[in-house]
N, C-alpha and C. Protein backbone atom coordinates (compact mmCIF):
# COMPACT_ATOMS: atom_id res chain seq x y z
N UNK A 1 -100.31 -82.45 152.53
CA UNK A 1 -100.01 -81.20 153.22
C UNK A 1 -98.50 -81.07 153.34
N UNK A 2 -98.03 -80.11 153.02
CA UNK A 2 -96.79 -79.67 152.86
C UNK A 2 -95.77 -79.68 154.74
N UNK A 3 -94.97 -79.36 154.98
CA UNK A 3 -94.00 -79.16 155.69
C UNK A 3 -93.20 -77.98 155.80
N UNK A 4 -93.79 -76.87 156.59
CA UNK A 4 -92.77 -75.54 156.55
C UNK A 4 -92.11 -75.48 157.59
N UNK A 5 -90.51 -75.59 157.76
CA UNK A 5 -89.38 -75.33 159.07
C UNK A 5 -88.75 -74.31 158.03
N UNK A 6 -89.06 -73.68 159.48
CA UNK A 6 -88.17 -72.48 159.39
C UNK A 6 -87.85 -71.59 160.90
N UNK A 7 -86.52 -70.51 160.56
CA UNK A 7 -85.92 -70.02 161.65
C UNK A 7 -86.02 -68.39 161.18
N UNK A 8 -86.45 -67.61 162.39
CA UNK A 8 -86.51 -66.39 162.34
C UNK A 8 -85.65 -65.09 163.09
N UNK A 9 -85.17 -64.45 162.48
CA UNK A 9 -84.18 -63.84 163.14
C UNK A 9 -84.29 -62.60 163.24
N UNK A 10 -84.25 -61.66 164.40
CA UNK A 10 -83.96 -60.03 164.00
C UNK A 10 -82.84 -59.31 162.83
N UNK A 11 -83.27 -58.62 162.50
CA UNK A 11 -82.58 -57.86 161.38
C UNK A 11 -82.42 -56.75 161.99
N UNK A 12 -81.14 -56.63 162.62
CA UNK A 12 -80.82 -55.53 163.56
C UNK A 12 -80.67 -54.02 162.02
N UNK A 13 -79.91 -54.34 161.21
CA UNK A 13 -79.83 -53.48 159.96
C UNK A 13 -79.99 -54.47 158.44
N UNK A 14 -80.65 -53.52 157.82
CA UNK A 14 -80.44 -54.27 156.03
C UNK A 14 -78.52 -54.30 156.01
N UNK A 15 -78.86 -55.33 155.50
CA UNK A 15 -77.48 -55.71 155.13
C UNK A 15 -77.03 -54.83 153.90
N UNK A 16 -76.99 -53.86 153.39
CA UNK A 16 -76.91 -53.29 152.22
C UNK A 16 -75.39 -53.47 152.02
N UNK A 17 -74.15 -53.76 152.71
CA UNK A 17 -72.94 -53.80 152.30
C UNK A 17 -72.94 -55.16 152.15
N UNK A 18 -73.40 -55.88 152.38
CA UNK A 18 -73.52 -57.63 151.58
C UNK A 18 -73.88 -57.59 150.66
N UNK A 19 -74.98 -56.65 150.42
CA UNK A 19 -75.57 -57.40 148.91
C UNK A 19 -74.68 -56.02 147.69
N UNK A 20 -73.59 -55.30 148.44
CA UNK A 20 -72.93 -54.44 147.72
C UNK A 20 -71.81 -55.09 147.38
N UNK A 21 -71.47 -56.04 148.09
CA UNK A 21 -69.95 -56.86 148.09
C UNK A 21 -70.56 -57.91 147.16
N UNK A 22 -71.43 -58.15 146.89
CA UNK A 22 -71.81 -59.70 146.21
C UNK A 22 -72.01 -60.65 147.09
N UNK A 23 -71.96 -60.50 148.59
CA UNK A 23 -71.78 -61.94 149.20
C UNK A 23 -73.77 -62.44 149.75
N UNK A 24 -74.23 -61.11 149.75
CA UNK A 24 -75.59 -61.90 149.60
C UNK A 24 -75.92 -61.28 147.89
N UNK A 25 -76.63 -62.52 147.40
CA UNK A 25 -77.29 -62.06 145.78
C UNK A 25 -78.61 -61.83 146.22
N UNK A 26 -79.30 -60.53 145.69
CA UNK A 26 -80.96 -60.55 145.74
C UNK A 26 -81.76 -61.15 144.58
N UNK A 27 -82.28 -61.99 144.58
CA UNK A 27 -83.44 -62.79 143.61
C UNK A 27 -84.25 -62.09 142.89
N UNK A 28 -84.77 -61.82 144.14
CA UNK A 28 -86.25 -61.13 144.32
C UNK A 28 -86.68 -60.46 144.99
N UNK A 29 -87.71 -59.44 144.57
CA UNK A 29 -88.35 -58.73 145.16
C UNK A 29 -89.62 -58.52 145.27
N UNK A 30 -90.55 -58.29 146.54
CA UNK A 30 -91.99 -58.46 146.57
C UNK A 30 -92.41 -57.71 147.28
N UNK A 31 -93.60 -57.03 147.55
CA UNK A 31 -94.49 -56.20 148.07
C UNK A 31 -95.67 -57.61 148.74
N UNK A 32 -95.96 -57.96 149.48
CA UNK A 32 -96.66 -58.62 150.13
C UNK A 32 -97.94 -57.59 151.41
N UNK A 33 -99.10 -57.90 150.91
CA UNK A 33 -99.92 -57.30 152.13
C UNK A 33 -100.97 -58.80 152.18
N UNK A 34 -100.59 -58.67 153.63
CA UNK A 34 -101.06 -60.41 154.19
C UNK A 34 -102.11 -59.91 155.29
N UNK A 35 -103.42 -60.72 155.15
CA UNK A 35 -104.45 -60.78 156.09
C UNK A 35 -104.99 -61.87 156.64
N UNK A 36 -105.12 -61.86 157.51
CA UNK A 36 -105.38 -63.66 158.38
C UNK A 36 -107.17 -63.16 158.58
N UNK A 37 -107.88 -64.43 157.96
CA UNK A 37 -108.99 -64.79 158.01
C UNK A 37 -109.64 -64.92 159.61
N UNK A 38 -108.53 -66.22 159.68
CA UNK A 38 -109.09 -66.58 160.87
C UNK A 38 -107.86 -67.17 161.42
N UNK A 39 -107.58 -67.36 163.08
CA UNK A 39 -106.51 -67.51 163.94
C UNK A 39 -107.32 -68.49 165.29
N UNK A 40 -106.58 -69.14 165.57
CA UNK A 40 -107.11 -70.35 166.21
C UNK A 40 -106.33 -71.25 167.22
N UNK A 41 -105.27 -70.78 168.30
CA UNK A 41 -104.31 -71.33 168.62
C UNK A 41 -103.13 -71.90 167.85
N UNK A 42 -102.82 -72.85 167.46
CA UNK A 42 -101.57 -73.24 166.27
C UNK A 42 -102.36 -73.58 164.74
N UNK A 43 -103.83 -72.82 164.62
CA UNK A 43 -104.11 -73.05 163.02
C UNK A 43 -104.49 -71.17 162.41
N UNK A 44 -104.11 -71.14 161.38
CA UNK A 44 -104.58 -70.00 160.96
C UNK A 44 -104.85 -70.21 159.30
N UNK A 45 -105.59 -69.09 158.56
CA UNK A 45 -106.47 -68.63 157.26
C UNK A 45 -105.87 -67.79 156.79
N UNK A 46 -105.32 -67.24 155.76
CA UNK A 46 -104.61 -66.24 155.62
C UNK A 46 -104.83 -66.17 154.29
N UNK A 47 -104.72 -64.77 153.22
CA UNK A 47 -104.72 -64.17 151.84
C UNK A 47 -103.67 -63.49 151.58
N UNK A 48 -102.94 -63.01 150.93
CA UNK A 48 -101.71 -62.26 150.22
C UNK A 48 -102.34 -61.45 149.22
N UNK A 49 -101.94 -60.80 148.67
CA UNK A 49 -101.26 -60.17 147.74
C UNK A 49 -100.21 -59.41 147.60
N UNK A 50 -99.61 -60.44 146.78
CA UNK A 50 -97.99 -60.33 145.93
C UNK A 50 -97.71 -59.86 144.74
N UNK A 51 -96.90 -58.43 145.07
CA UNK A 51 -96.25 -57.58 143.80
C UNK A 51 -95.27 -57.52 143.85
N UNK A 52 -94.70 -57.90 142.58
CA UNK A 52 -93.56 -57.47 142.17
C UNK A 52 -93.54 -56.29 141.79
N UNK A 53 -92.58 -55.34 142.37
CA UNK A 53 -92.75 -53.82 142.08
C UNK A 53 -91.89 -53.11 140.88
N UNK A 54 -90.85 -54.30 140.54
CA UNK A 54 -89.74 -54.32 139.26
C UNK A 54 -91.11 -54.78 138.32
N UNK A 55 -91.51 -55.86 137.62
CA UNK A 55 -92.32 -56.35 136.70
C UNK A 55 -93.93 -55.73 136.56
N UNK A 56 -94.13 -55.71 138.15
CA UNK A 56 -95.86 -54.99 137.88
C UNK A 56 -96.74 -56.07 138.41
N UNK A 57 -96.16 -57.46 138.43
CA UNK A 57 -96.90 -59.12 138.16
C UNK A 57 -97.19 -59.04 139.44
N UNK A 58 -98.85 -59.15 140.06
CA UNK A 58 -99.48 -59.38 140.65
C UNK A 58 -100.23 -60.89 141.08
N UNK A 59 -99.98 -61.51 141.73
CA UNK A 59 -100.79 -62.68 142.27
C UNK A 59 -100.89 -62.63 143.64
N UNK A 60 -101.97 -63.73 144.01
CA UNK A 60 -102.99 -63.60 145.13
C UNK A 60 -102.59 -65.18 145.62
N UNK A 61 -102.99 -65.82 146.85
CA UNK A 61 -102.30 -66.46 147.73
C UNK A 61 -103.59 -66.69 148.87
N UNK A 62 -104.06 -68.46 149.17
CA UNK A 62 -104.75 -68.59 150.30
C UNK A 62 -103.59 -69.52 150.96
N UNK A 63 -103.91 -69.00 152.48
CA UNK A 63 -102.88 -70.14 153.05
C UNK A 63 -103.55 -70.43 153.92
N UNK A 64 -103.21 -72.16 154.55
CA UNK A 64 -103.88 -72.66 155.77
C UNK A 64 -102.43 -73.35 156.60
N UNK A 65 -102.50 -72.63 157.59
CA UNK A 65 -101.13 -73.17 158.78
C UNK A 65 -101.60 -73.67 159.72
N UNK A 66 -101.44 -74.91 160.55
CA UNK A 66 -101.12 -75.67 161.67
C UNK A 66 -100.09 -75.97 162.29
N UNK A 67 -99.85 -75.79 163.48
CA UNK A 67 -98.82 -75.68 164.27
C UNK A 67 -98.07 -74.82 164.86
N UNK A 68 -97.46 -74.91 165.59
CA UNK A 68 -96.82 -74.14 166.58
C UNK A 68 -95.12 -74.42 166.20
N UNK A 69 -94.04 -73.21 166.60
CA UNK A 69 -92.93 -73.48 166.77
C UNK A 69 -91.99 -73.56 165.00
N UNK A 70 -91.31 -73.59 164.94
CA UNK A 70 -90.28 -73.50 163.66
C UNK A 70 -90.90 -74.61 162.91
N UNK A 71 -91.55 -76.17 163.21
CA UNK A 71 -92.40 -76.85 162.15
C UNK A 71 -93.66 -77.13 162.17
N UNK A 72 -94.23 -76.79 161.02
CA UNK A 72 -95.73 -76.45 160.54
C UNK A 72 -96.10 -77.36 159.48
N UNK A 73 -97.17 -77.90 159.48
CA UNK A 73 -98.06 -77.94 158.26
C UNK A 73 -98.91 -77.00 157.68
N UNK A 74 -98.56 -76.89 156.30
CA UNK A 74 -99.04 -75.82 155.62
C UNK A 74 -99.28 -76.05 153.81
N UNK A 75 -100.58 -75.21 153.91
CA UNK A 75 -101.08 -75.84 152.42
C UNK A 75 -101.53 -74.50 151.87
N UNK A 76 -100.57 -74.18 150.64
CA UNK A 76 -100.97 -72.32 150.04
C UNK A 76 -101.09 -72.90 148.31
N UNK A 77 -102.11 -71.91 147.89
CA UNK A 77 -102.49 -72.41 146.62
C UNK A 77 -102.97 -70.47 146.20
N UNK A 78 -103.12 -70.93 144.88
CA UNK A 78 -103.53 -69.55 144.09
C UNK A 78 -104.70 -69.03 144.29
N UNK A 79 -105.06 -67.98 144.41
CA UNK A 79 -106.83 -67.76 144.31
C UNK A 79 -106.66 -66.37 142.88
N UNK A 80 -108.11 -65.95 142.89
CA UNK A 80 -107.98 -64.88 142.11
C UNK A 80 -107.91 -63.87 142.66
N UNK A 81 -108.09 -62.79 141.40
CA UNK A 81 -108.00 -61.21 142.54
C UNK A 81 -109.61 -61.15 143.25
N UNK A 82 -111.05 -61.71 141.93
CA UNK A 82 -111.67 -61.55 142.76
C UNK A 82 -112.32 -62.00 144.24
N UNK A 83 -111.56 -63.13 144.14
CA UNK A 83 -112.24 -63.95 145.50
C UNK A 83 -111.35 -63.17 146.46
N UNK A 84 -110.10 -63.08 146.34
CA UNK A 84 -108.95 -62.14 147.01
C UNK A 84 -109.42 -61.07 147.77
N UNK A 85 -110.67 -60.18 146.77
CA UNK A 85 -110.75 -58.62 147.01
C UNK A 85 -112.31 -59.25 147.87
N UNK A 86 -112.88 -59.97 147.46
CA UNK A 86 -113.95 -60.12 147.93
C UNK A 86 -113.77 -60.64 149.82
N UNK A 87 -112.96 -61.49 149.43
CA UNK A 87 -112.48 -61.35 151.04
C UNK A 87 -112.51 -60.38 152.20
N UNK A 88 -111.12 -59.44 151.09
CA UNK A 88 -110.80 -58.55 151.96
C UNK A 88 -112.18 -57.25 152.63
N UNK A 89 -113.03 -57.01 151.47
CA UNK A 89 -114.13 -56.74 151.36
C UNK A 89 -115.02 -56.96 152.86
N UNK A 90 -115.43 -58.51 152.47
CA UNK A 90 -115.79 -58.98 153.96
C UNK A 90 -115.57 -58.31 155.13
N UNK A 91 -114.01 -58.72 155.26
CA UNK A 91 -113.61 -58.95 156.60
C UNK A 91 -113.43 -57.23 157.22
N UNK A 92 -112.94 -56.07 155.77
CA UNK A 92 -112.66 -55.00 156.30
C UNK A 92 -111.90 -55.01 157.30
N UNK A 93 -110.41 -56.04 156.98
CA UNK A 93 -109.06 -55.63 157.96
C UNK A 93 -108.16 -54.81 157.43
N UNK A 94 -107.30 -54.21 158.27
CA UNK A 94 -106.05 -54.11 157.81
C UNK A 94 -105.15 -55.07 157.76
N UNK A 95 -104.16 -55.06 156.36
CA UNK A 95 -103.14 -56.10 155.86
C UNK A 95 -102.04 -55.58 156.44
N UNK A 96 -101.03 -56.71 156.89
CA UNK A 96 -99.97 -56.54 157.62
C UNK A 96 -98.86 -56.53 155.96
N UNK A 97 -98.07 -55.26 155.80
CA UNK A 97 -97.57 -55.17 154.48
C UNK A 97 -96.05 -55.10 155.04
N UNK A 98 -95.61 -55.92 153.74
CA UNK A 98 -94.09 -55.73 154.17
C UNK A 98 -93.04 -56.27 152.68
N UNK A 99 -91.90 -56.18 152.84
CA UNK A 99 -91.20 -55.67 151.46
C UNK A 99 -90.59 -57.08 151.54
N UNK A 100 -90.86 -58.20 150.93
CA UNK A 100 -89.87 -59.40 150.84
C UNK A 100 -88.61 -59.35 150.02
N UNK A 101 -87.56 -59.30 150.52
CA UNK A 101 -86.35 -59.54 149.29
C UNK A 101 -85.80 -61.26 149.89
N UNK A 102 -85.98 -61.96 148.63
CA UNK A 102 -85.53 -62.97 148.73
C UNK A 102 -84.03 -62.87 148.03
N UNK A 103 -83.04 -64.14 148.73
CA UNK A 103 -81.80 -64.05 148.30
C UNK A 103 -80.70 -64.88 148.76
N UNK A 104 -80.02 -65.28 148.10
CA UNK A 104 -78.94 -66.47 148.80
C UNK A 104 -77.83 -65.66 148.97
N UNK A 105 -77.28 -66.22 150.32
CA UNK A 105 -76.04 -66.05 150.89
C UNK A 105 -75.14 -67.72 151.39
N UNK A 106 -74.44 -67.36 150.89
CA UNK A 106 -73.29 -68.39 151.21
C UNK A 106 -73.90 -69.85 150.94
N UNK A 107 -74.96 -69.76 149.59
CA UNK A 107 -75.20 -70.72 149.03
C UNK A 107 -76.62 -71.13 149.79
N UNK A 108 -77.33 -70.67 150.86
CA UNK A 108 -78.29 -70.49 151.45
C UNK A 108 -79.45 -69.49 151.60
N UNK A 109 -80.50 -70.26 150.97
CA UNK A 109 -81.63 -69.36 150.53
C UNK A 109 -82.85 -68.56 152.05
N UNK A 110 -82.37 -67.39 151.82
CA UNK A 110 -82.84 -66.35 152.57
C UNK A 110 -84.09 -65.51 152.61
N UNK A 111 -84.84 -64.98 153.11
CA UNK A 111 -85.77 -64.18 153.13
C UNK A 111 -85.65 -62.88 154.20
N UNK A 112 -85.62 -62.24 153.08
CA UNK A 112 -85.60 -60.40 154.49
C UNK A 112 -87.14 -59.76 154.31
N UNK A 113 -87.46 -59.87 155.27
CA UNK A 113 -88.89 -58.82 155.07
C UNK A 113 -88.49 -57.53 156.11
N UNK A 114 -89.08 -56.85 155.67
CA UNK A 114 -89.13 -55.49 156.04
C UNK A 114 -90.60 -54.77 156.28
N UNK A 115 -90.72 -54.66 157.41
CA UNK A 115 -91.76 -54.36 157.63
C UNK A 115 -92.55 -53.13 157.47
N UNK A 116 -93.57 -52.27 157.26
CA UNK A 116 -93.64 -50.83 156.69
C UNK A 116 -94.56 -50.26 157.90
N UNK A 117 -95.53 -51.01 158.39
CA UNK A 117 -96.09 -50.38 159.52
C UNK A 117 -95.63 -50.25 160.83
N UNK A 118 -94.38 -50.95 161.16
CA UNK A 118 -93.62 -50.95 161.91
C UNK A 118 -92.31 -51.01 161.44
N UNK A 119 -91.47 -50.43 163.08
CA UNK A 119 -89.87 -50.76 163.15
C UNK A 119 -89.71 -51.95 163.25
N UNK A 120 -89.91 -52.70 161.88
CA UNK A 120 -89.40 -54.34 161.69
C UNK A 120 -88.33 -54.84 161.08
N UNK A 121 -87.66 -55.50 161.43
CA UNK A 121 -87.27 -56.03 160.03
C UNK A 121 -86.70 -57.89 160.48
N UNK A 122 -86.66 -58.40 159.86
CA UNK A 122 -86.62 -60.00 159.79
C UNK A 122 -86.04 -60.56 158.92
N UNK A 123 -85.33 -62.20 159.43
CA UNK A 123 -84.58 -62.65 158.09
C UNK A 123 -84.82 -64.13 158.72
N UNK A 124 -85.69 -64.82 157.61
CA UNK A 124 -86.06 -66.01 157.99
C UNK A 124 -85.46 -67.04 156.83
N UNK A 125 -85.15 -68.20 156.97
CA UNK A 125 -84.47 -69.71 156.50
C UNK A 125 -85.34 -70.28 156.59
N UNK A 126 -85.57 -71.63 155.40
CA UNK A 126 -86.52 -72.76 155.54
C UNK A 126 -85.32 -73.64 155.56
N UNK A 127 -85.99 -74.79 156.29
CA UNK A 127 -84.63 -76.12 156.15
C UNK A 127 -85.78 -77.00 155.03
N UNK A 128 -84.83 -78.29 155.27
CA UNK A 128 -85.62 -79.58 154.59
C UNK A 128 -85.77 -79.93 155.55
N UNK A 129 -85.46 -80.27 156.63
CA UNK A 129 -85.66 -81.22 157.85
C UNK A 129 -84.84 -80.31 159.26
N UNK A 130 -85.99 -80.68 160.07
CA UNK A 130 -85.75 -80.31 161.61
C UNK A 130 -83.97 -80.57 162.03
N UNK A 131 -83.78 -81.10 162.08
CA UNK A 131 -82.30 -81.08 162.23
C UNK A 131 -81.20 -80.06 161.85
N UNK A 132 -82.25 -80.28 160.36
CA UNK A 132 -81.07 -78.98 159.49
C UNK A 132 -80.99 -77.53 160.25
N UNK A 133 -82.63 -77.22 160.60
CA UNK A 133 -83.01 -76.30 161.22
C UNK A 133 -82.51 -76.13 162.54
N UNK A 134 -82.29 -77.04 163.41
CA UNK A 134 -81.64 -76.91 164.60
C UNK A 134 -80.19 -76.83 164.60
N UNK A 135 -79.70 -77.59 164.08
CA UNK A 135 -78.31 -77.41 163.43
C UNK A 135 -77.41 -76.04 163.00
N UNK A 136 -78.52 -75.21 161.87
CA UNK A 136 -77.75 -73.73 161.65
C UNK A 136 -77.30 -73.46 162.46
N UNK A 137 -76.16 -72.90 162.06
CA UNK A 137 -75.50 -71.60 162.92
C UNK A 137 -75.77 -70.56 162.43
N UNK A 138 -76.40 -69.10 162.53
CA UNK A 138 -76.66 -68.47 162.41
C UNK A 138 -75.53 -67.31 162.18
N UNK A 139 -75.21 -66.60 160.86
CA UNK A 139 -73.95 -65.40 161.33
C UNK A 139 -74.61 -64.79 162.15
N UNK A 140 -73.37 -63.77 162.13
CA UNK A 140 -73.88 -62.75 163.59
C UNK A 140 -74.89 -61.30 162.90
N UNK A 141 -74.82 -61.27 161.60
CA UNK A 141 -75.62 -60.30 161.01
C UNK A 141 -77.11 -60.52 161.05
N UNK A 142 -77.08 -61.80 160.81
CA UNK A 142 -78.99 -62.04 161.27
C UNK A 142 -79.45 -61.97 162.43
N UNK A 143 -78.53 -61.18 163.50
CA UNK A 143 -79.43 -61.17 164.87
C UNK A 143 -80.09 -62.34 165.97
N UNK A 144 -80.66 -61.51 166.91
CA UNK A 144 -81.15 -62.44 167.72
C UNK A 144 -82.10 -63.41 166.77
N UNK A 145 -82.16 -64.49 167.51
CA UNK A 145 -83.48 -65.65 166.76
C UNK A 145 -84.49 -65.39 167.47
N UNK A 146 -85.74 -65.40 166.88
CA UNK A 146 -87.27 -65.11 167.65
C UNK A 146 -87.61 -66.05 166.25
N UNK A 147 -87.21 -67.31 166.74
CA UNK A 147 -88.12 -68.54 165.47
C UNK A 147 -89.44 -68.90 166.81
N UNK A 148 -89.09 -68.68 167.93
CA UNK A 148 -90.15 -69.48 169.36
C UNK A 148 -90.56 -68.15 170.04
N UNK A 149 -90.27 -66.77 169.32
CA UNK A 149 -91.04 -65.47 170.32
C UNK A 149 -92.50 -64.98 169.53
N UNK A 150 -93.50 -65.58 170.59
CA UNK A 150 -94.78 -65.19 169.93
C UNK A 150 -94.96 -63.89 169.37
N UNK A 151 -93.79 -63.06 169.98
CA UNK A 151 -94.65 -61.36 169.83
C UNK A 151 -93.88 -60.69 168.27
N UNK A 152 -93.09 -62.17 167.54
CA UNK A 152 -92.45 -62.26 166.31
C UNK A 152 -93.47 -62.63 165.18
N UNK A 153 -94.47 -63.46 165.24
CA UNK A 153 -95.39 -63.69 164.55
C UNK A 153 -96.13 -63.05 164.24
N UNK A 154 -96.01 -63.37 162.61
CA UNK A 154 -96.41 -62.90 162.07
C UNK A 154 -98.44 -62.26 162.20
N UNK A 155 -98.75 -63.21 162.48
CA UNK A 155 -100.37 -63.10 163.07
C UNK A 155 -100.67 -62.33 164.32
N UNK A 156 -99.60 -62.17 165.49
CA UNK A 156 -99.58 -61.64 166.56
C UNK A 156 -99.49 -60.03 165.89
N UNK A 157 -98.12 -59.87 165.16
CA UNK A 157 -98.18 -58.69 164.83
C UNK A 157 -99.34 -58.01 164.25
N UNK A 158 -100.05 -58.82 163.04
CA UNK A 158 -101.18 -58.50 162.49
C UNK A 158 -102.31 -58.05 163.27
N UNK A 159 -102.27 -59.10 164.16
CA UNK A 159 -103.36 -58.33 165.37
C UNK A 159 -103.49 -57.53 166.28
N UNK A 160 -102.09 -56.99 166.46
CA UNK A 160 -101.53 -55.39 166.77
C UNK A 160 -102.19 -54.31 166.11
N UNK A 161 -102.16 -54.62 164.84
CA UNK A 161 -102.30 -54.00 163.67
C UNK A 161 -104.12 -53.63 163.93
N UNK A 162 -104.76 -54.29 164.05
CA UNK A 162 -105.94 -54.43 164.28
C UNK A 162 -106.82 -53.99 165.41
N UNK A 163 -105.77 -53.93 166.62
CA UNK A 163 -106.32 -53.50 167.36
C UNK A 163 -105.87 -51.85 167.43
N UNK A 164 -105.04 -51.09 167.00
CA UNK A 164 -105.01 -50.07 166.24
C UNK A 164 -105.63 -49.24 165.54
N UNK A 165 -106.31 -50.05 164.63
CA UNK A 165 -107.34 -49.62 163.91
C UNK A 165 -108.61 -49.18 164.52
N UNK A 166 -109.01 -50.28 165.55
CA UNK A 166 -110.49 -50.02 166.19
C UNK A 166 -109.95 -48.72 167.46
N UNK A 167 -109.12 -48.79 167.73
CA UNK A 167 -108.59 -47.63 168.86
C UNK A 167 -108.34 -46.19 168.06
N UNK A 168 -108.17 -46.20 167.11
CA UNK A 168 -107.46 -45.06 166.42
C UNK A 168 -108.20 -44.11 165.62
C-alpha cells in the first residue's frame, strides 16, 4: 500500500501571470469527475474518470484511502470504462468534476484543481516524507492551507454535492 502526503491550499486566483512569465510550467491537463463509493470515517472507495481534453485519452481509476490528515494510505489502480460506467450506473451519484492542471514551479511539482460545481479552486503538493511536508513553506500565492479543514475534502465536498441533488 502506497503512502500519499500531501498539503492543500486555497487558490485565492489562477495564477495565470505565472504560468505567463514561465515561472510555473503546465504539464498537464485533465478533466476529472470523481465519485466516492463508499466513505467511512478515515477510509473511503472512490472511481474517476480522467480526460485529457488536449488528446481526447480517456482512463478510469479505483481508489481505496485510509486515513486522516495530510498522511494516508492509498492504493489506485486502472479499471475499465465498463466496470467504471457500471458503477456509476449503480450508485446513480453525482461526480464531483473538476479541471486538474498539473505543473512545476520552482522545481516543485504542483496540482491546481479547479472546481466547476463550485467557487473552488485548490493547489495541492505531495512530499516524500512527513517532514518534507511539514517543512514547506508555502508562497504567498497558494493561499491559506486547509491540508487539516474537513469542509476542504474532497469527499465532504462531494457529499454537498449529493445532498443537493436529493433537495433540488
Amino acid at each position: 500500500m502506497g503512502l500519499e502526503i500531501e498539503r492543500k491550499f486555497l487558490l485565492p486566483e489562477y495564477p495565470a501571470q505565472l504560468i505567463q512569465e514561465g515561472t510555473l510550467s503546465v504539464a498537464n491537463v485533465e478533466i476529472i469527475e470523481q465519485t466516492y463509493l463508499a466513505i467511512d470515517d478515515g477510509e473511503e472507495l472512490r472511481v474517476r474518470k480522467i480526460r485529457n481534453p488536449e488528446t481526447g485519452e480517456v482512463h478510469y481509476t479505483h481508489t481505496y484511502k485510509n486515513g486522516k490528515g495530510i498522511s494516508r494510505e492509498e492504493i489506485e489502480y486502472n479499471i475499465s470504462q465498463g466496470l467504471y460506467e457500471q458503477l456509476i450506473q449503480a450508485f446513480d451519484l453525482v461526480p464531483l468534476v473538476k479541471k486538474r492542471i498539473t505543473g512545476v514551479w520552482q522545481g516543485i511539482n504542483i496540482e491546481i484543481d479547479v472546481y466547476s460545481q463550485l467557487e473552488l479552486s485548490v493547489v495541492e503538493v505531495e512530499f516524500d516524507s512527513y517532514d518534507a511536508a511539514i517543512s514547506f513553506s508555502p508562497p504567498g500565492w497558494f493561499g491559506k492551507d486547509v491540508s487539516d479543514v474537513k469542509e476542504y475534502r474532497n469527499k465532504v465536498v462531494w457529499l454537498e454535492l449529493q445532498k443537493k441533488k436529493t433537495s433540488g
